[in-house]
C-alpha atoms as a PDB file:
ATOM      1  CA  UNK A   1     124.848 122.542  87.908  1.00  0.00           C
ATOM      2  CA  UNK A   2     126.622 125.459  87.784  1.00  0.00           C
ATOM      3  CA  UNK A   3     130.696 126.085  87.780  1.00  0.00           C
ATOM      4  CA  UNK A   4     132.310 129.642  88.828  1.00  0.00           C
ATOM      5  CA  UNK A   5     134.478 130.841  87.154  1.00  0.00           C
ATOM      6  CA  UNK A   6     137.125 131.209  90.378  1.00  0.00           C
ATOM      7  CA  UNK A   7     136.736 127.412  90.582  1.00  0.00           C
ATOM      8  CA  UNK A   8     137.605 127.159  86.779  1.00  0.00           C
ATOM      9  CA  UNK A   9     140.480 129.147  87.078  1.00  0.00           C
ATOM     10  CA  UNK A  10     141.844 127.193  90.304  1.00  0.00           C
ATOM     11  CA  UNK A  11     141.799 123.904  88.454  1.00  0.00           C
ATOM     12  CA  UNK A  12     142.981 125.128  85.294  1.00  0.00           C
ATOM     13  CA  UNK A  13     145.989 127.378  87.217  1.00  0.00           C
ATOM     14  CA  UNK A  14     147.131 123.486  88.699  1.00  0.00           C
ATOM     15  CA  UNK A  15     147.031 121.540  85.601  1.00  0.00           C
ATOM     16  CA  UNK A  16     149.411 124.415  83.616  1.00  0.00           C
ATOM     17  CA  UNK A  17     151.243 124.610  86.801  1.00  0.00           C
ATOM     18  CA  UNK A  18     151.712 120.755  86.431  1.00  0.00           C
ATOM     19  CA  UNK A  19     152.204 121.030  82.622  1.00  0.00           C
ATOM     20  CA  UNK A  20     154.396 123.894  82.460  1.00  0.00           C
ATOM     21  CA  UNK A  21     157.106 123.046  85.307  1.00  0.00           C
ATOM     22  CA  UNK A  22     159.621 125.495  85.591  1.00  0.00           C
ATOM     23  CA  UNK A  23     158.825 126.386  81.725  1.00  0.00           C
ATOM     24  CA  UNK A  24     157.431 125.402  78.129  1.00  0.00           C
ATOM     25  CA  UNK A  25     161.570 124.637  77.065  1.00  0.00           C
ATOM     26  CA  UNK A  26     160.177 123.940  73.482  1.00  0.00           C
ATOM     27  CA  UNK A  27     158.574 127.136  73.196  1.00  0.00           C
ATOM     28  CA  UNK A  28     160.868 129.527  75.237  1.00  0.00           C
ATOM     29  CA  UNK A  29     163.847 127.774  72.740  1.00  0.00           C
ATOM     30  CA  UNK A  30     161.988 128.261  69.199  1.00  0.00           C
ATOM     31  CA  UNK A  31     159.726 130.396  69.431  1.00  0.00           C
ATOM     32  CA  UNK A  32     160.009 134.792  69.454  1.00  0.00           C
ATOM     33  CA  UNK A  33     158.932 136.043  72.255  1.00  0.00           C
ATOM     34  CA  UNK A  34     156.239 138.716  69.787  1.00  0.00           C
ATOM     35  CA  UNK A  35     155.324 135.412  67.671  1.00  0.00           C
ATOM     36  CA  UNK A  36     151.439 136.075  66.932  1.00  0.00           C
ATOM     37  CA  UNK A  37     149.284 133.632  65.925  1.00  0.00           C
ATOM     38  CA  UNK A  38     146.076 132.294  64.932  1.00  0.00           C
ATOM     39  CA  UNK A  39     144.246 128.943  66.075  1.00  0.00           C
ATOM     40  CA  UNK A  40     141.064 127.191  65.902  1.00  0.00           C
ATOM     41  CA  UNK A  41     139.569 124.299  68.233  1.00  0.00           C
ATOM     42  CA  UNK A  42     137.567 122.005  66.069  1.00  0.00           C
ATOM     43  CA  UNK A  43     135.961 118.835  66.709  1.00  0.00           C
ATOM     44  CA  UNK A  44     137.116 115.547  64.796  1.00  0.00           C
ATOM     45  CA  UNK A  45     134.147 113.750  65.649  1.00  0.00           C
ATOM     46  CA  UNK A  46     130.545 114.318  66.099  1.00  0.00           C
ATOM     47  CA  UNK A  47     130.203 115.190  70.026  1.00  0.00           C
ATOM     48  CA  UNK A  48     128.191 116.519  72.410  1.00  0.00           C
ATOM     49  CA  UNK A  49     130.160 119.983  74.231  1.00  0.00           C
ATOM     50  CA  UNK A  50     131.275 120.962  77.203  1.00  0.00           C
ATOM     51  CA  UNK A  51     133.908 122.493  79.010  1.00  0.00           C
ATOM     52  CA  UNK A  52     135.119 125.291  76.752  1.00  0.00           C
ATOM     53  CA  UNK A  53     135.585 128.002  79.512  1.00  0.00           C
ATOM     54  CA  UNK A  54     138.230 125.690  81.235  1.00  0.00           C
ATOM     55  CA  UNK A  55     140.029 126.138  77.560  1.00  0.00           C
ATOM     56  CA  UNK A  56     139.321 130.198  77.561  1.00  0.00           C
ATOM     57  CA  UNK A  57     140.974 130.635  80.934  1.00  0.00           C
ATOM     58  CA  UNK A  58     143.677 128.071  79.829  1.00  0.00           C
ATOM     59  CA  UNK A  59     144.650 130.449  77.085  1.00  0.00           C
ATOM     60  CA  UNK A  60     143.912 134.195  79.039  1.00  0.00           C
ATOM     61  CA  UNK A  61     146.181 132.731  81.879  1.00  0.00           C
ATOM     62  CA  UNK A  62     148.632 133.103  79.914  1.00  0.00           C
ATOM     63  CA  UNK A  63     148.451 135.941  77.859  1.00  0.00           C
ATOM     64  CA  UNK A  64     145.606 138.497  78.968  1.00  0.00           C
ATOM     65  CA  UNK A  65     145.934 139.733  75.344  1.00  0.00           C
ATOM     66  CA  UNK A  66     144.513 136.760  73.607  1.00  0.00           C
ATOM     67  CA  UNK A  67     141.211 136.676  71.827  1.00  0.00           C
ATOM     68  CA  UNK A  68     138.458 134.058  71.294  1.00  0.00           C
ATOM     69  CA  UNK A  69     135.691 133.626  69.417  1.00  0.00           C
ATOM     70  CA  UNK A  70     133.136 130.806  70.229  1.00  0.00           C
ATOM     71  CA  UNK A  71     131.793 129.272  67.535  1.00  0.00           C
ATOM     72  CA  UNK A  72     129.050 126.979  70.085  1.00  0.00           C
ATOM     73  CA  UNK A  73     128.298 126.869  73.586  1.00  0.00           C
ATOM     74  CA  UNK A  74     128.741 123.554  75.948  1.00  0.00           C
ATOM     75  CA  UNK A  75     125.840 121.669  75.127  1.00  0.00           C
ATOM     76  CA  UNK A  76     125.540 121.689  72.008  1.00  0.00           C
ATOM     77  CA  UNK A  77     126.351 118.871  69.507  1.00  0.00           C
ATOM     78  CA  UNK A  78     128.599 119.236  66.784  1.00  0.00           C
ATOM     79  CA  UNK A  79     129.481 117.510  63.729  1.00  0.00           C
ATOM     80  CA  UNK A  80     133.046 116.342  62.446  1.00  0.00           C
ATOM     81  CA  UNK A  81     135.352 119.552  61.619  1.00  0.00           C
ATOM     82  CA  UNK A  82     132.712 122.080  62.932  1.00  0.00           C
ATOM     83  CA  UNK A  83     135.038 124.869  64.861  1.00  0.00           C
ATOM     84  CA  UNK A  84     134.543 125.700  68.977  1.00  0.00           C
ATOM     85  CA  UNK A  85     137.075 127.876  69.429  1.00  0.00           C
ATOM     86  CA  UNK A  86     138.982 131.363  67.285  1.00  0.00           C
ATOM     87  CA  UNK A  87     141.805 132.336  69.517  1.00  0.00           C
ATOM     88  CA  UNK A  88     144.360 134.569  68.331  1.00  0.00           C
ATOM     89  CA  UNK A  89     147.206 136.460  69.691  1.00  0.00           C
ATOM     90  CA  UNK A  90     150.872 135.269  71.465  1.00  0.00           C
ATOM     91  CA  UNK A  91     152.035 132.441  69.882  1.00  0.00           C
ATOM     92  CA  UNK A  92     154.116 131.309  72.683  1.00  0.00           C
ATOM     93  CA  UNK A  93     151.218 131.524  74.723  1.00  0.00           C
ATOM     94  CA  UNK A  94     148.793 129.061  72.315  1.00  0.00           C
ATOM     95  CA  UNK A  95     151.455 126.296  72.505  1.00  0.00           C
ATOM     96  CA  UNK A  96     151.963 126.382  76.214  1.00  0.00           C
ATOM     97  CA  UNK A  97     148.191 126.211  77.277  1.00  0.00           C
ATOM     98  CA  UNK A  98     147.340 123.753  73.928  1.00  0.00           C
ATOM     99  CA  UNK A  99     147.494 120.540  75.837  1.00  0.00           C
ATOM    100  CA  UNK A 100     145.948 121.992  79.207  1.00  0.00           C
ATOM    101  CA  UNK A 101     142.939 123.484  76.988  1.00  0.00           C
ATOM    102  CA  UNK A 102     142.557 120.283  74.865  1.00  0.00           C
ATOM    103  CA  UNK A 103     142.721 117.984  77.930  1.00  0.00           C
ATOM    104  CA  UNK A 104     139.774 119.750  79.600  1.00  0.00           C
ATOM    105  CA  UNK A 105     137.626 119.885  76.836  1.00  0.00           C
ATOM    106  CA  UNK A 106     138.103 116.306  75.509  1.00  0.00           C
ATOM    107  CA  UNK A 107     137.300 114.918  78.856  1.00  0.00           C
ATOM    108  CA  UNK A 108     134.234 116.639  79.823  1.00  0.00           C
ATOM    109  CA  UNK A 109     132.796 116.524  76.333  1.00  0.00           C
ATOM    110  CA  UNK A 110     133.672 113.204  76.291  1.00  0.00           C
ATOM    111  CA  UNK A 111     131.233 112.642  79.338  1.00  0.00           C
ATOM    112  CA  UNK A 112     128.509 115.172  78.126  1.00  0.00           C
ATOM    113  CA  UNK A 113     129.301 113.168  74.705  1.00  0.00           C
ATOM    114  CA  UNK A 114     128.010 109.778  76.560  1.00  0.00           C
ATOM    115  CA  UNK A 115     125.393 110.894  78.560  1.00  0.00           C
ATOM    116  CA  UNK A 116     123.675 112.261  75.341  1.00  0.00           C
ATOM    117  CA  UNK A 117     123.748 109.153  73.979  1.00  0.00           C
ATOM    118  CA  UNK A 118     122.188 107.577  77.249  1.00  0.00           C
ATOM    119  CA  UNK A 119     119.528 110.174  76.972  1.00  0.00           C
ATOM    120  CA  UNK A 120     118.857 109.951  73.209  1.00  0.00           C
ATOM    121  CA  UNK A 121     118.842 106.184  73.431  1.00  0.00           C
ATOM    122  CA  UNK A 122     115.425 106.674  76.447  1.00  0.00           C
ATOM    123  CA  UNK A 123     113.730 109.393  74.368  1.00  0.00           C
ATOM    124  CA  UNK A 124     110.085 109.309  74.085  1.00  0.00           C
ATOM    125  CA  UNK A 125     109.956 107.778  77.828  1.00  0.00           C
ATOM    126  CA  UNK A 126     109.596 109.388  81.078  1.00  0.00           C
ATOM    127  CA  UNK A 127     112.779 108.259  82.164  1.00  0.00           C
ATOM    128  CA  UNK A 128     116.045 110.645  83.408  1.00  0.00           C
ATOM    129  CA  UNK A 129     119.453 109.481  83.287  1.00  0.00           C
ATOM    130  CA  UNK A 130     121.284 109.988  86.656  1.00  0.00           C
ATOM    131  CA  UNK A 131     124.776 110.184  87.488  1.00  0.00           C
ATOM    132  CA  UNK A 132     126.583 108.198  90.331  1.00  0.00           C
ATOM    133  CA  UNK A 133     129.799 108.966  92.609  1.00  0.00           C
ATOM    134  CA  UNK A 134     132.353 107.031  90.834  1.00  0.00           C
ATOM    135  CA  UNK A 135     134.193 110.130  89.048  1.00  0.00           C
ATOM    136  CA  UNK A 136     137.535 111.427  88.919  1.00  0.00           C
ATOM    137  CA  UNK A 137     138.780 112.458  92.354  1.00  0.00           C
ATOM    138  CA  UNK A 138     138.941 116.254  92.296  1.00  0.00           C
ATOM    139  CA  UNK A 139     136.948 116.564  88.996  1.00  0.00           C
ATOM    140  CA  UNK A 140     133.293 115.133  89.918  1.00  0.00           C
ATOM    141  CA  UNK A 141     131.503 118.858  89.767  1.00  0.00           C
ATOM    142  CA  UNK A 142     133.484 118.928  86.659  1.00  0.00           C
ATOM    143  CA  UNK A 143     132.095 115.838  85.407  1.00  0.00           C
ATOM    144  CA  UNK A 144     128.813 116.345  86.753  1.00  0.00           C
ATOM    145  CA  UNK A 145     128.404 119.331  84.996  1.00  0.00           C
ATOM    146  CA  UNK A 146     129.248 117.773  81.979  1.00  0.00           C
ATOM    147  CA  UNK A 147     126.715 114.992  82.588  1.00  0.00           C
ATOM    148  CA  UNK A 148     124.783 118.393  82.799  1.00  0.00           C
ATOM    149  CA  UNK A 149     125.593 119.538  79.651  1.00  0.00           C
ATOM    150  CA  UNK A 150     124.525 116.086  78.032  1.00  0.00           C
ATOM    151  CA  UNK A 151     121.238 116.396  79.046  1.00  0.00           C
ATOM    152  CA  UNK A 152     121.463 114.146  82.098  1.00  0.00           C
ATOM    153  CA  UNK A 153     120.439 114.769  86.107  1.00  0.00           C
ATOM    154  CA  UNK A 154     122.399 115.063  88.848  1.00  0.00           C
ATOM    155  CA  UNK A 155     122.254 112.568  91.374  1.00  0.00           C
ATOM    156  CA  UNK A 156     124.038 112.732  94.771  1.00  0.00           C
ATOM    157  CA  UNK A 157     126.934 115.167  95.198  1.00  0.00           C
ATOM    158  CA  UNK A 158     128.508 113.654  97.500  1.00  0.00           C
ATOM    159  CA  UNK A 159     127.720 111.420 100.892  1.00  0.00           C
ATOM    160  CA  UNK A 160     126.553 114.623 102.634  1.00  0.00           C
ATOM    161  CA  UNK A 161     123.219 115.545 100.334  1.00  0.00           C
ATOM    162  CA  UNK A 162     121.230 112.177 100.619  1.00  0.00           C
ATOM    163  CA  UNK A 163     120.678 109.671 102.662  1.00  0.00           C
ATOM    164  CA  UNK A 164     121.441 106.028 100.855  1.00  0.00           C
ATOM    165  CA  UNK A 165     121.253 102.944 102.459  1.00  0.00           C
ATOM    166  CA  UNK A 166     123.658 100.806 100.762  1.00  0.00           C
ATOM    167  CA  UNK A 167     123.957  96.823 101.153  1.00  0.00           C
ATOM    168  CA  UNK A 168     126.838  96.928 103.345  1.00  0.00           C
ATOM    169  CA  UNK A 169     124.874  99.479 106.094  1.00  0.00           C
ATOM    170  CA  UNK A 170     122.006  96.538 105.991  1.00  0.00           C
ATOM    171  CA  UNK A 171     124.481  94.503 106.866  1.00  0.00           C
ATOM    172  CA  UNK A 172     126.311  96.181 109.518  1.00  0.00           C
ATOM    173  CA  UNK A 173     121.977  96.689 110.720  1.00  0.00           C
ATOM    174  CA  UNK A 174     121.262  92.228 110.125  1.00  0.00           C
ATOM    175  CA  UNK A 175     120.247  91.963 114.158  1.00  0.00           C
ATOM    176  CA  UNK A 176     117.919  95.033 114.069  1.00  0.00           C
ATOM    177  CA  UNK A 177     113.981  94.668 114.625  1.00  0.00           C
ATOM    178  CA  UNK A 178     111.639  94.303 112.750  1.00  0.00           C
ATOM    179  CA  UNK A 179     114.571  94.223 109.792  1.00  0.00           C
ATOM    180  CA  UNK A 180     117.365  96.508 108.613  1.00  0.00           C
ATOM    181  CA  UNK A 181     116.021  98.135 106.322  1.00  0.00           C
ATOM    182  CA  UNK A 182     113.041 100.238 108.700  1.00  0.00           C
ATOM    183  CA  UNK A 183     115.357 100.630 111.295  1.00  0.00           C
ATOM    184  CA  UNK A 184     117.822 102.639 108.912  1.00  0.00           C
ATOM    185  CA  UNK A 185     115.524 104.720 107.629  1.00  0.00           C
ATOM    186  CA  UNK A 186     113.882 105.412 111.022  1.00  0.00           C
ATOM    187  CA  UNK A 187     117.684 106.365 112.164  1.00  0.00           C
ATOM    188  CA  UNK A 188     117.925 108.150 108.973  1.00  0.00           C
ATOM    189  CA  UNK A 189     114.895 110.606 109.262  1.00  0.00           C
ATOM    190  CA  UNK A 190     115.674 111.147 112.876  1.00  0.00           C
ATOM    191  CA  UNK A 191     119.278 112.069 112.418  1.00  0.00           C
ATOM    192  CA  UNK A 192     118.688 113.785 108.904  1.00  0.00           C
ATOM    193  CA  UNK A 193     115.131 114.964 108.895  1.00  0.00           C
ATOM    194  CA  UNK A 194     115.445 117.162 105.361  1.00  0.00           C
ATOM    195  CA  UNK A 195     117.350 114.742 103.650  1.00  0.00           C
ATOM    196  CA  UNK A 196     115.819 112.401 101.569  1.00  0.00           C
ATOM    197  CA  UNK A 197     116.331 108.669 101.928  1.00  0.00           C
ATOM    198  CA  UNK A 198     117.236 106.405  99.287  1.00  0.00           C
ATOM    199  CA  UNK A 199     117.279 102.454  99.729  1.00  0.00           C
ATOM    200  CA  UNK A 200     118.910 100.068  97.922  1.00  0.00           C
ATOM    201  CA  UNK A 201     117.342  96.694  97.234  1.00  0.00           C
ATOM    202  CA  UNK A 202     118.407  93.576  95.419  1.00  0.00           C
ATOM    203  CA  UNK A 203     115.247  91.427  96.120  1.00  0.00           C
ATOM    204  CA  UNK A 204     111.643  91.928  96.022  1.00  0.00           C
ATOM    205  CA  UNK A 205     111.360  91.277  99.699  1.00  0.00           C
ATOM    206  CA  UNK A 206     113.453  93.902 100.221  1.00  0.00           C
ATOM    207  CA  UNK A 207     111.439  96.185  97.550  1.00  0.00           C
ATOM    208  CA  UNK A 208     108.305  95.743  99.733  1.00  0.00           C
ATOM    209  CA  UNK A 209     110.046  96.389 102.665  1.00  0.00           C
ATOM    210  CA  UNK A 210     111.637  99.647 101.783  1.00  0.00           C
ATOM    211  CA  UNK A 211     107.875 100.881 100.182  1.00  0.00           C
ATOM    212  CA  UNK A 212     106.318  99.894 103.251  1.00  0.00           C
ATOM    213  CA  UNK A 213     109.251 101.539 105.822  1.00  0.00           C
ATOM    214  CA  UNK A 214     108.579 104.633 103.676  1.00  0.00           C
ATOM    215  CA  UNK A 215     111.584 105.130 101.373  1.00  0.00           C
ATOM    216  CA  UNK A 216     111.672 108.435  99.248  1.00  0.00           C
ATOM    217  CA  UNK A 217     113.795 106.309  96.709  1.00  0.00           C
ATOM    218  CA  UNK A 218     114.468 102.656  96.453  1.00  0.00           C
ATOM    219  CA  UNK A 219     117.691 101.787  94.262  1.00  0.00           C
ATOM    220  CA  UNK A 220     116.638  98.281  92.275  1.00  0.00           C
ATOM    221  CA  UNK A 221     119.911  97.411  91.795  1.00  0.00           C
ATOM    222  CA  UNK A 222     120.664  94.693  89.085  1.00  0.00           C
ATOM    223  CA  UNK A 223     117.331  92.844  88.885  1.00  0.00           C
ATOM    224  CA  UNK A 224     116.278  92.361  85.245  1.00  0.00           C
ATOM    225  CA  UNK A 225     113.660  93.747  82.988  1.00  0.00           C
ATOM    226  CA  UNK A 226     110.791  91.574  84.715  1.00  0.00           C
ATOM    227  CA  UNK A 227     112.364  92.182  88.299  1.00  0.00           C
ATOM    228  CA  UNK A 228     111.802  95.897  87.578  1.00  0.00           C
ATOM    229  CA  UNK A 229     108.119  95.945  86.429  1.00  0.00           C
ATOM    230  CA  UNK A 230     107.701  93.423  89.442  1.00  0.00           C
ATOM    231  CA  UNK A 231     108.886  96.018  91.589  1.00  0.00           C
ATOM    232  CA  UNK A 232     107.458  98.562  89.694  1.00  0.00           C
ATOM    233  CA  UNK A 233     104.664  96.763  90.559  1.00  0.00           C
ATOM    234  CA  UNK A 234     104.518  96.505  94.247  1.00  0.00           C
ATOM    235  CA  UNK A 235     105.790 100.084  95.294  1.00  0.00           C
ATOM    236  CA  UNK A 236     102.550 101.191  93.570  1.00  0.00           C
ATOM    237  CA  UNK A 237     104.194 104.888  93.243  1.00  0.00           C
ATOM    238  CA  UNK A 238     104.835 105.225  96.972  1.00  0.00           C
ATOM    239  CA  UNK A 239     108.693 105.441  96.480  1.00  0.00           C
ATOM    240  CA  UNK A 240     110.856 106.635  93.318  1.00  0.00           C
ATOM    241  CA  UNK A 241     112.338 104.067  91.486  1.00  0.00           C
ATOM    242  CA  UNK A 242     116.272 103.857  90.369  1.00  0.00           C
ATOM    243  CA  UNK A 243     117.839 101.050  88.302  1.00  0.00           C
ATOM    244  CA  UNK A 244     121.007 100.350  88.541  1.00  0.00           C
ATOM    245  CA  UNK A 245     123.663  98.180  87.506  1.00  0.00           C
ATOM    246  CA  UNK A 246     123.969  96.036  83.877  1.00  0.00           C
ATOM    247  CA  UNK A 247     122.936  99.116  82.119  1.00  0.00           C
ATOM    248  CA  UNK A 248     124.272  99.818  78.845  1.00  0.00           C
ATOM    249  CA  UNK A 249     123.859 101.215  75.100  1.00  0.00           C
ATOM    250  CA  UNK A 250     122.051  98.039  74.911  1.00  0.00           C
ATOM    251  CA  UNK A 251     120.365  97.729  77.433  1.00  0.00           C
ATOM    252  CA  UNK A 252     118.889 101.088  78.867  1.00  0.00           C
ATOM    253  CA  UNK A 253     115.778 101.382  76.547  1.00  0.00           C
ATOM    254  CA  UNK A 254     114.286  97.804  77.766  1.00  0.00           C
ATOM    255  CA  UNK A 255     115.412  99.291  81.036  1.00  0.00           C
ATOM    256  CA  UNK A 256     113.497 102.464  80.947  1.00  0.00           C
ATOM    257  CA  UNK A 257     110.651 100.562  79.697  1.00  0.00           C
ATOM    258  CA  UNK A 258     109.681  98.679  83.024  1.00  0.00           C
ATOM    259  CA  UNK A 259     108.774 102.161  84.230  1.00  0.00           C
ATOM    260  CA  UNK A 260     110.924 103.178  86.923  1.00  0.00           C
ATOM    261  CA  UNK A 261     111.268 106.607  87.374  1.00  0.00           C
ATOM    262  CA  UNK A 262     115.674 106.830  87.269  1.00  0.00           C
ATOM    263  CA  UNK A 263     118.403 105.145  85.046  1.00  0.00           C
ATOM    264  CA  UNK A 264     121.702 105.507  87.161  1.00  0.00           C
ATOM    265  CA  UNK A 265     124.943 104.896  84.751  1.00  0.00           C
ATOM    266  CA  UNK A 266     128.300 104.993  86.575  1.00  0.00           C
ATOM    267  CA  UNK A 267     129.939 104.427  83.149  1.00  0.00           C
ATOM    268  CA  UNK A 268     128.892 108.032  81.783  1.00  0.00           C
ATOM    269  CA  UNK A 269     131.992 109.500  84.440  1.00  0.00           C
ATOM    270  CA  UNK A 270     133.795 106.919  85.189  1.00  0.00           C
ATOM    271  CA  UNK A 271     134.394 105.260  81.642  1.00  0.00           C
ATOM    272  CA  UNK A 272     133.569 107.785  79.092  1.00  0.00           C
ATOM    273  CA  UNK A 273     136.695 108.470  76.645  1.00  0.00           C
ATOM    274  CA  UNK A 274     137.941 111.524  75.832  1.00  0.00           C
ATOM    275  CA  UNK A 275     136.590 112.615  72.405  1.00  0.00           C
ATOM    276  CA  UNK A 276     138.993 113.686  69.702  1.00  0.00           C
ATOM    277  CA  UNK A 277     139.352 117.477  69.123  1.00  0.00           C
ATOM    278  CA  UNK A 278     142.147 119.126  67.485  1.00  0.00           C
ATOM    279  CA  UNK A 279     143.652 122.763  67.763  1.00  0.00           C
ATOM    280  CA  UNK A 280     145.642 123.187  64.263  1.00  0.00           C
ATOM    281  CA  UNK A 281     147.069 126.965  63.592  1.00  0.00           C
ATOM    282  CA  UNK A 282     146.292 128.763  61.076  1.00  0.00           C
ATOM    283  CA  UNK A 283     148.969 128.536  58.258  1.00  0.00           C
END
């Protein structure tokens, strides 16, 4: 996952357009107009990075003359007080883009933040952590790229780059022949023929039916540890394997251990919390 840097700048331009109104009336009151000034970014907490170019263009946006130094890159994990970010130069401009900046970066290293502790928690098996759909509207390549930067994989983008056959299209499918399931995937490869096809199950008769109708994926979506290897089990390695659903801190190593292939964890977007990083000035 990559992000341009024209995308950046559209998304940070809206949030300072947001912020800033029709001004900064602390700043424009207090604050001399040739006020210089340095300020550092540091983390409060240990955390995993990501998103420090959003804070970069924050700052240039608003002040082509400002300087930065980066002290990481996103990605990397940091310890309590360890600096990101030298930027020197209008003062004015520093307070105005401080919240934009800090907003940005606390998020998405918030998410990077919890998928590296998904992905440290399944180390040593062959497991990948995937991300889901349920993100911020507006920010999911954002957040996705932060899941990136945590060491996780991207799933699905969106509805448009993989076919997956959710409970409710089996549903909507109940009077088809021989069963739901083969007849959406046999509409699916004839509509979509490059697309891959994903099929969610919740029983093991639906497992078998999926790995027989030729699945690429099948979605086991909150069976337990023994439901897994059970399905594990009867695919016999002719689909992928995703879990999904109950998986936590707690739970995900017992999870990876049944020996699917794919870990899905909505929580990583749609429930990580903003980690705490500070921008103090230099005094």
């Amino acid at each position: 996952m990559v992000l341009t840097v024209p995308e950046i700048r559209r998304a940070v331009r809206a949030a300072l357009a947001e912020d800033l109104g029709s001004g900064d009336a602390t700043t424009l009151a207090t604050v001399p107009v040739d006020a210089k000034s340095t300020a550092y970014m540091c983390a409060r907490e240990p955390l995993t990075v990501a998103g420090l170019q959003f804070a970069k263009i924050a700052f240039q946006e608003l002040s082509i003359k400002i300087q930065l130094k980066e002290y990481v890159r996103d990605g990397q994990r940091v310890k309590a007080g360890d600096p990101l970010l030298k930027i020197f130069g209008s003062s004015r401009a520093l307070l105005s883009a401080e919240r934009v900046a800090l907003n940005y970066v606390q998020r998405l290293s918030g998410v990077a933040t919890a998928t590296a502790q998904f992905v440290s928690a399944v180390k040593g098996t062959r497991v990948e952590i995937l991300d889901t759909r349920k993100t911020t509207p507006g920010w999911r390549r954002f957040e996705k790229y932060a899941v990136a930067c945590g060491g996780g994989k991207n799933h699905r983008m969106g509805l448009f780059d993989l076919i997956l056959i959710k409970d409710n299209h089996l549903v909507a499918l109940r009077d088809e022949k021989p069963h739901a399931i083969a007849a959406a995937i046999a509409r699916a490869r004839e509509k979509f023929p490059l697309l891959k096809v994903e099929v969610e199950a919740d029983t093991l008769v639906q497992v078998a039916q999926a790995a027989v109708a030729g699945a690429d994926i099948i979605l086991l979506d909150n069976m337990t540890p023994q439901q897994l290897r059970a399905a594990v089990k009867i695919i016999r390695g002719r689909s992928q394997t995703e879990a999904s659903g109950g998986v936590n801190l707690k739970t995900v190593r017992a999870i990876a251990r049944t020996g699917v292939d794919y870990i899905s964890v909505g929580a990583i977007t749609h429930s990580a919390r903003a980690v705490d990083i500070g921008l103090d000035f230099e005094t």
